[in-house]
N, C-alpha and C. Protein backbone atom coordinates (compact mmCIF):
# COMPACT_ATOMS: atom_id res chain seq x y z
N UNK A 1 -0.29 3.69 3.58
CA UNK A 1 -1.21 2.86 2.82
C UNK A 1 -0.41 1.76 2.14
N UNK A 2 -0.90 0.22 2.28
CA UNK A 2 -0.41 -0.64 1.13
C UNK A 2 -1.04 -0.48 0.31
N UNK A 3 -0.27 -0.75 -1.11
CA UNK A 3 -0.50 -0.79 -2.44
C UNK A 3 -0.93 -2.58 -2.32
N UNK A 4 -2.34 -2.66 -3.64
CA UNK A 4 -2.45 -3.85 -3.57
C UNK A 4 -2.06 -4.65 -4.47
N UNK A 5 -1.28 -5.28 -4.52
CA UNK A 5 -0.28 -5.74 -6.10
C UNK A 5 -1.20 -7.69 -5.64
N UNK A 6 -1.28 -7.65 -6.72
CA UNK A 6 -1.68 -9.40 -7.14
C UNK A 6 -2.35 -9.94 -6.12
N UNK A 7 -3.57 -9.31 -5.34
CA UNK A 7 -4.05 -10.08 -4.79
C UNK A 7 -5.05 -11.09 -4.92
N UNK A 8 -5.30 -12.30 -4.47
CA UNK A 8 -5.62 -13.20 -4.67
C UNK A 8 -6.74 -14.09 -4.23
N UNK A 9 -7.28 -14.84 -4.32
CA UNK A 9 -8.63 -15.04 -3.42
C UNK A 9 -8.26 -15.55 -2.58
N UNK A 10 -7.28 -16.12 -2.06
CA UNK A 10 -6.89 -16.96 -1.45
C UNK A 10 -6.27 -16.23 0.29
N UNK A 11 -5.81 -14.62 -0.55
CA UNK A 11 -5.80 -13.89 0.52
C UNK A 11 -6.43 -13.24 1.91
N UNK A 12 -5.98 -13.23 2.87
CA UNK A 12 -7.27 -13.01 4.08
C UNK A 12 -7.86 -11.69 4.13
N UNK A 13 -8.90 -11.77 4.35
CA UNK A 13 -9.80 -10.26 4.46
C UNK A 13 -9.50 -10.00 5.43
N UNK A 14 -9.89 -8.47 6.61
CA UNK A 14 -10.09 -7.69 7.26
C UNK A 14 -11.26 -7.47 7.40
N UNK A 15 -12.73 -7.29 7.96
CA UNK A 15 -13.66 -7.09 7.90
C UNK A 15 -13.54 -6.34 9.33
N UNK A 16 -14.10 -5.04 9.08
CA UNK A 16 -14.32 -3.95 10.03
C UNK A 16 -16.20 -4.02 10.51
N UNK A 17 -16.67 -3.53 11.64
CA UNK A 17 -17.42 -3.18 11.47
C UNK A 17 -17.97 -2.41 12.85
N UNK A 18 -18.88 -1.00 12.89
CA UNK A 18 -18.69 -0.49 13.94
C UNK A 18 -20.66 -0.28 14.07
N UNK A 19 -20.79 -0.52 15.38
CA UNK A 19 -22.24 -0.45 15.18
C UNK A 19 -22.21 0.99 16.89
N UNK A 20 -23.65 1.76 15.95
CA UNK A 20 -24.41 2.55 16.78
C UNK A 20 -25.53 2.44 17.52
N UNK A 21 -25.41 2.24 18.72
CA UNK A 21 -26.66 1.64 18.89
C UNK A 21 -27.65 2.91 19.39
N UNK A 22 -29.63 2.28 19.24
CA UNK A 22 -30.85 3.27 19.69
C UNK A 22 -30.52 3.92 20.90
N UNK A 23 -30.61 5.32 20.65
CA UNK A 23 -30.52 5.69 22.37
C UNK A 23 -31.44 4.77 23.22
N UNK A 24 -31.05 4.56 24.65
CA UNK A 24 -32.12 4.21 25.64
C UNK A 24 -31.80 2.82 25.77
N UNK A 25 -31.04 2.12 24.48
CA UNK A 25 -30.48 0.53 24.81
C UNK A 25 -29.74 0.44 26.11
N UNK A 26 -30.35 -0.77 26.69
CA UNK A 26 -29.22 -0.74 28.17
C UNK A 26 -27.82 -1.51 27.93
N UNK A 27 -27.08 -0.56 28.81
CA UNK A 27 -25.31 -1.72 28.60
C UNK A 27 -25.60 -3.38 28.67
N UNK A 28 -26.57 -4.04 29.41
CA UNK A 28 -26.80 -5.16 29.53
C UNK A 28 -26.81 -5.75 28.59
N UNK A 29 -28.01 -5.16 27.85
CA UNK A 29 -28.15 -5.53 26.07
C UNK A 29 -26.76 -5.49 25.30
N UNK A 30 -26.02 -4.85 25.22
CA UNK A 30 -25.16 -3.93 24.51
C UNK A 30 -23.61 -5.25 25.24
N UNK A 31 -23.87 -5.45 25.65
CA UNK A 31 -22.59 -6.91 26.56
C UNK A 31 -23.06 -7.84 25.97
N UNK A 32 -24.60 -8.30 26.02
CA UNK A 32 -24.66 -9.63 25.40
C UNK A 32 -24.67 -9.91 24.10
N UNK A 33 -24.61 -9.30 23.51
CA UNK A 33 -24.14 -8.93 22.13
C UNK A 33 -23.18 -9.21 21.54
N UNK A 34 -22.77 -7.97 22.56
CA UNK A 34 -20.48 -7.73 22.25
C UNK A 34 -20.23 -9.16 22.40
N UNK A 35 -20.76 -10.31 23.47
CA UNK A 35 -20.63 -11.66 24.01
C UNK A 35 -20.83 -12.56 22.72
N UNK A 36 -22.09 -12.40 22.37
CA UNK A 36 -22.22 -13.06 21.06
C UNK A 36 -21.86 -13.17 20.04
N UNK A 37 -21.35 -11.52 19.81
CA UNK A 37 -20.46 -11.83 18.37
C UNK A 37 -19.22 -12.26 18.72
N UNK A 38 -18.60 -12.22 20.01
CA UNK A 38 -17.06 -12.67 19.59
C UNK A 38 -16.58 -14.44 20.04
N UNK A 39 -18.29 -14.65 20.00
CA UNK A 39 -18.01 -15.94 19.92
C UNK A 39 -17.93 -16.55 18.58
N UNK A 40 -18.72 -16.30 18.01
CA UNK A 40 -18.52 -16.38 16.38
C UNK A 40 -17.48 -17.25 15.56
N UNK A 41 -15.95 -16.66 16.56
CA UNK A 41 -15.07 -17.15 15.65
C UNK A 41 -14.82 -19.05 16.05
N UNK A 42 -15.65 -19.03 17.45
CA UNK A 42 -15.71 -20.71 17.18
C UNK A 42 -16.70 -21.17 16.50
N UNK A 43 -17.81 -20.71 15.99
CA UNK A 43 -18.78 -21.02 15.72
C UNK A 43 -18.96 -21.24 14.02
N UNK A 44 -18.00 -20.44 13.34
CA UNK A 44 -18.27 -20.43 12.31
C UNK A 44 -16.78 -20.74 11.58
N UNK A 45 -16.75 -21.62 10.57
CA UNK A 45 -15.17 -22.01 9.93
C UNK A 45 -14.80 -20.79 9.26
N UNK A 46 -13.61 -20.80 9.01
CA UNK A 46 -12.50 -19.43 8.06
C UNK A 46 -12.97 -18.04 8.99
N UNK A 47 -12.91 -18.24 10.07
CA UNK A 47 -13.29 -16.80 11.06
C UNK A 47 -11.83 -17.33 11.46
N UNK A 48 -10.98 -16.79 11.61
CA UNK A 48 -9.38 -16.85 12.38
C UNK A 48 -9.22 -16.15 13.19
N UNK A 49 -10.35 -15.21 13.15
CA UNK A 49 -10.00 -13.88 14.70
C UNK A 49 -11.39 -13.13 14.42
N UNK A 50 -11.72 -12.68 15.92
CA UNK A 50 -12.36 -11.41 16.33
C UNK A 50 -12.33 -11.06 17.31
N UNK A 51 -11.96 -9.96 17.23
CA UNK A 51 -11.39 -8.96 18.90
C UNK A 51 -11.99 -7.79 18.47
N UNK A 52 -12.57 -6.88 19.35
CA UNK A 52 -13.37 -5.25 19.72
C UNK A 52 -14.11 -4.89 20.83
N UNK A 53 -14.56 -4.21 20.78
CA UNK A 53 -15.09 -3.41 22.26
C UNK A 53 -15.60 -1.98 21.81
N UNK A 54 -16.04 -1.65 23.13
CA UNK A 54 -15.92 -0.49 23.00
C UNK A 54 -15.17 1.08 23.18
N UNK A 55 -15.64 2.12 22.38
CA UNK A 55 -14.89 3.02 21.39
C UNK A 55 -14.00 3.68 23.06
N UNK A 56 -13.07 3.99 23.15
CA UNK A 56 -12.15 4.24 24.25
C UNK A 56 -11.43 5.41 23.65
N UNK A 57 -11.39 6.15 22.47
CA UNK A 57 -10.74 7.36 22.12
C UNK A 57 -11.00 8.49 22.31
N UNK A 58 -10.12 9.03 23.02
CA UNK A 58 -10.30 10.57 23.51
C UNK A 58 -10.66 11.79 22.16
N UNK A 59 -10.47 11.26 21.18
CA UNK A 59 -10.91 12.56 19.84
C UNK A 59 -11.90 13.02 19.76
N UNK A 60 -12.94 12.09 19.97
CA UNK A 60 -14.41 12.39 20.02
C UNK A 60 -14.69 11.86 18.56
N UNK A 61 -14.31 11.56 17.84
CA UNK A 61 -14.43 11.76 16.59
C UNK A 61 -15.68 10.00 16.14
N UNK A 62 -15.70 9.35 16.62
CA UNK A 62 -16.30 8.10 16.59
C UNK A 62 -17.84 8.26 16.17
N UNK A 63 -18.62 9.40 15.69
CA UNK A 63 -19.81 9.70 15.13
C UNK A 63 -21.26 9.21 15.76
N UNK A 64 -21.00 8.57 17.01
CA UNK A 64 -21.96 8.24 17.51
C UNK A 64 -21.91 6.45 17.38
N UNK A 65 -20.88 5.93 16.91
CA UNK A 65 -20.74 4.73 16.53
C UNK A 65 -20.09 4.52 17.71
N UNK A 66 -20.26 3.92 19.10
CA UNK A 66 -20.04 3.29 20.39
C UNK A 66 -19.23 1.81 20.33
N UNK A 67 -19.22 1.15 19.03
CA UNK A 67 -18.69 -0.41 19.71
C UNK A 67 -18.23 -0.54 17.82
N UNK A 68 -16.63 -1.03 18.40
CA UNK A 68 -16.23 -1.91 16.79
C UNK A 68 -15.31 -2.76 16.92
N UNK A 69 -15.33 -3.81 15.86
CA UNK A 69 -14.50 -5.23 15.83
C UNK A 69 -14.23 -5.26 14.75
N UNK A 70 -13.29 -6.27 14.64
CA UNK A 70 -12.31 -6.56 13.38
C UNK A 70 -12.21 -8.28 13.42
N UNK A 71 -12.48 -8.82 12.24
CA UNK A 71 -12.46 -10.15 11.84
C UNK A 71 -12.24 -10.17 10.87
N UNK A 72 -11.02 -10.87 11.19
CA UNK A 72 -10.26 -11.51 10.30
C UNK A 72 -10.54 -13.14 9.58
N UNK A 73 -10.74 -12.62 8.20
CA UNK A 73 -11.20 -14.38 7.73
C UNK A 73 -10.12 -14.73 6.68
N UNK A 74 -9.63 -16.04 6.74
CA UNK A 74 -9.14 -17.04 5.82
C UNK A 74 -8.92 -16.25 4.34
N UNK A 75 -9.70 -16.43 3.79
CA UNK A 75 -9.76 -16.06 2.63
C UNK A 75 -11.59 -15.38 2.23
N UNK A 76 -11.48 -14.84 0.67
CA UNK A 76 -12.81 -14.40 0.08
C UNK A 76 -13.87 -15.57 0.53
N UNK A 77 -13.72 -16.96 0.16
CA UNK A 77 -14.43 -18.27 0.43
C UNK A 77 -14.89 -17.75 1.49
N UNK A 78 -14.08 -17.80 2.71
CA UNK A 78 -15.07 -18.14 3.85
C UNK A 78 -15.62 -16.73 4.05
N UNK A 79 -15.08 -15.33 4.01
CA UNK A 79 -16.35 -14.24 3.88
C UNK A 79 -17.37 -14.67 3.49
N UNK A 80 -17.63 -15.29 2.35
CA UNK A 80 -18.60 -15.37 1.54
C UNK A 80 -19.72 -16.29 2.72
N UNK A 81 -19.09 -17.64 3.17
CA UNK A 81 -19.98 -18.09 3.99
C UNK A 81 -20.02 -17.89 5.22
N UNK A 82 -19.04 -16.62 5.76
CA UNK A 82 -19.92 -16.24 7.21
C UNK A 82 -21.33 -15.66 7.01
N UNK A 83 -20.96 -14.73 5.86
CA UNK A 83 -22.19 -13.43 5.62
C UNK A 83 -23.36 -14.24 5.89
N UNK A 84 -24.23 -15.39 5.44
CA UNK A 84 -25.22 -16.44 5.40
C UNK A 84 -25.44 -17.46 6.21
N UNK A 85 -24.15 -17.21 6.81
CA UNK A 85 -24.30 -18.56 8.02
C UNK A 85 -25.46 -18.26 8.98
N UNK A 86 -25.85 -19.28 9.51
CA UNK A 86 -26.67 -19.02 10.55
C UNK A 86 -26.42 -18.79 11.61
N UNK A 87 -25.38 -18.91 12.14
CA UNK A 87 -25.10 -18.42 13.40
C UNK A 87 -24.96 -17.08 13.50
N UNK A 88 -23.94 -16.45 11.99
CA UNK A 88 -23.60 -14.92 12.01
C UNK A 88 -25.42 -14.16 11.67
N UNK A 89 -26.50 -15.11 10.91
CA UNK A 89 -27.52 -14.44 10.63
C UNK A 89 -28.73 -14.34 12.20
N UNK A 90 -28.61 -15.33 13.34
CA UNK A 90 -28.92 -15.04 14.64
C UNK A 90 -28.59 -14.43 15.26
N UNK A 91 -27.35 -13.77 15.05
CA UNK A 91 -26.70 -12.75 15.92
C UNK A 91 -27.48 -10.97 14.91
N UNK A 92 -27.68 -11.38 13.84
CA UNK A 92 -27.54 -10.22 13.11
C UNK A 92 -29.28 -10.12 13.48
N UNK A 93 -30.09 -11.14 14.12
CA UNK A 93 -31.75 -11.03 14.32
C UNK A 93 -31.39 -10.10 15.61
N UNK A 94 -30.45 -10.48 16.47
CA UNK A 94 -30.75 -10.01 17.62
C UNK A 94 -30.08 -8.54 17.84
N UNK A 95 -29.17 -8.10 16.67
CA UNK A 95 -28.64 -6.89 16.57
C UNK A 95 -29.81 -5.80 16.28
N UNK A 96 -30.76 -6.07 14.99
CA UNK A 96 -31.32 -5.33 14.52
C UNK A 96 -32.18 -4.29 15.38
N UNK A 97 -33.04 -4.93 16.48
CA UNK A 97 -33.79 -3.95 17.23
C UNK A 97 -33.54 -2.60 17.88
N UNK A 98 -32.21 -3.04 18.16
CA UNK A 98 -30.97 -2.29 18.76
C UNK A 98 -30.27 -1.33 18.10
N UNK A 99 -30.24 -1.88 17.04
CA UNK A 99 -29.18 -1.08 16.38
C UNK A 99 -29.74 0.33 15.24
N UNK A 100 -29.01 1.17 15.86
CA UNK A 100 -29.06 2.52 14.94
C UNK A 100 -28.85 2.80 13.38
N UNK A 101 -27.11 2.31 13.49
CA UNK A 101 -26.79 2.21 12.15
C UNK A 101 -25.31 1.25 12.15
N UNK A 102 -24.77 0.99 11.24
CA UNK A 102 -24.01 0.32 11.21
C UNK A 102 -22.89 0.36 9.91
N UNK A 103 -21.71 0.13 9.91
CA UNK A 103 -20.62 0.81 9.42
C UNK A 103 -19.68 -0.50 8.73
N UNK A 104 -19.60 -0.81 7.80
CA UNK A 104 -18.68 -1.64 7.35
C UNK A 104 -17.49 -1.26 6.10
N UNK A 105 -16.31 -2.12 6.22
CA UNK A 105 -15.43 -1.99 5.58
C UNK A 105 -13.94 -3.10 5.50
N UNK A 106 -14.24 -3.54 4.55
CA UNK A 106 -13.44 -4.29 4.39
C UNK A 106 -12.08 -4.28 3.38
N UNK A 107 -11.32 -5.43 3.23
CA UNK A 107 -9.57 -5.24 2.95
C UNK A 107 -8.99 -6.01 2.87
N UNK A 108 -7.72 -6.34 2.03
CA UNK A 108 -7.19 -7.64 2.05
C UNK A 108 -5.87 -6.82 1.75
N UNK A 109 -4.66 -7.77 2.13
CA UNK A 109 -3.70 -6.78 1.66
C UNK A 109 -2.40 -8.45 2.06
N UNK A 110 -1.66 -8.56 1.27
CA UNK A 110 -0.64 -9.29 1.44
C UNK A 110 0.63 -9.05 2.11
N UNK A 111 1.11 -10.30 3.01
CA UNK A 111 1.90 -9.83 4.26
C UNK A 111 3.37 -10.48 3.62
């Protein structure tokens, strides 16, 4: 674990997030999705990364949660305006029908 000593707003988040989707959703659905969100990071400013897929671990342990990504933003600022953006809020129209439940967690930690 890092310890978080003086962090700052200025520092970049981590934003986790792992979604479960309704039984009976088809992989089709479940691609154009995965497609959509990881376009995102051109779409929206202070997004610096997003890379995920789906869950590939032999533990079993993944709770029924099938697909997770990690985006990385700039700083607190631009979290603040992905959450509202419209592009991240069209993707989040077309998640909802689909989606079971959904898992977030976020982090900042100085390098």
């Amino acid at each position: 674990m890092i310890a978080e000593k003086n962090l700052s707003k200025e520092d970049p988040i981590t934003h986790v997030v792992s979604f479960k989707f309704k039984e009976g959703t088809k992989n089709e659905e479940i691609e154009k999705l995965q497609n959509s969100f990881l376009v995102l990071k051109d779409k929206i400013p202070g997004v610096l990364s997003i890379s995920g897929g789906k869950n590939n671990s032999p533990e079993n342990l993944n709770k029924g949660f099938s697909h997770c990504f990690v985006i990385t933003f700039l700083n607190e600022q631009a979290r603040k305006e992905y959450l509202p953006h419209p592009e991240h809020q069209e993707f989040v129209s077309q998640l909802r029908p689909i989606m079971e439940d959904v898992f977030v967690i976020d982090f900042s930690f100085k390098t």
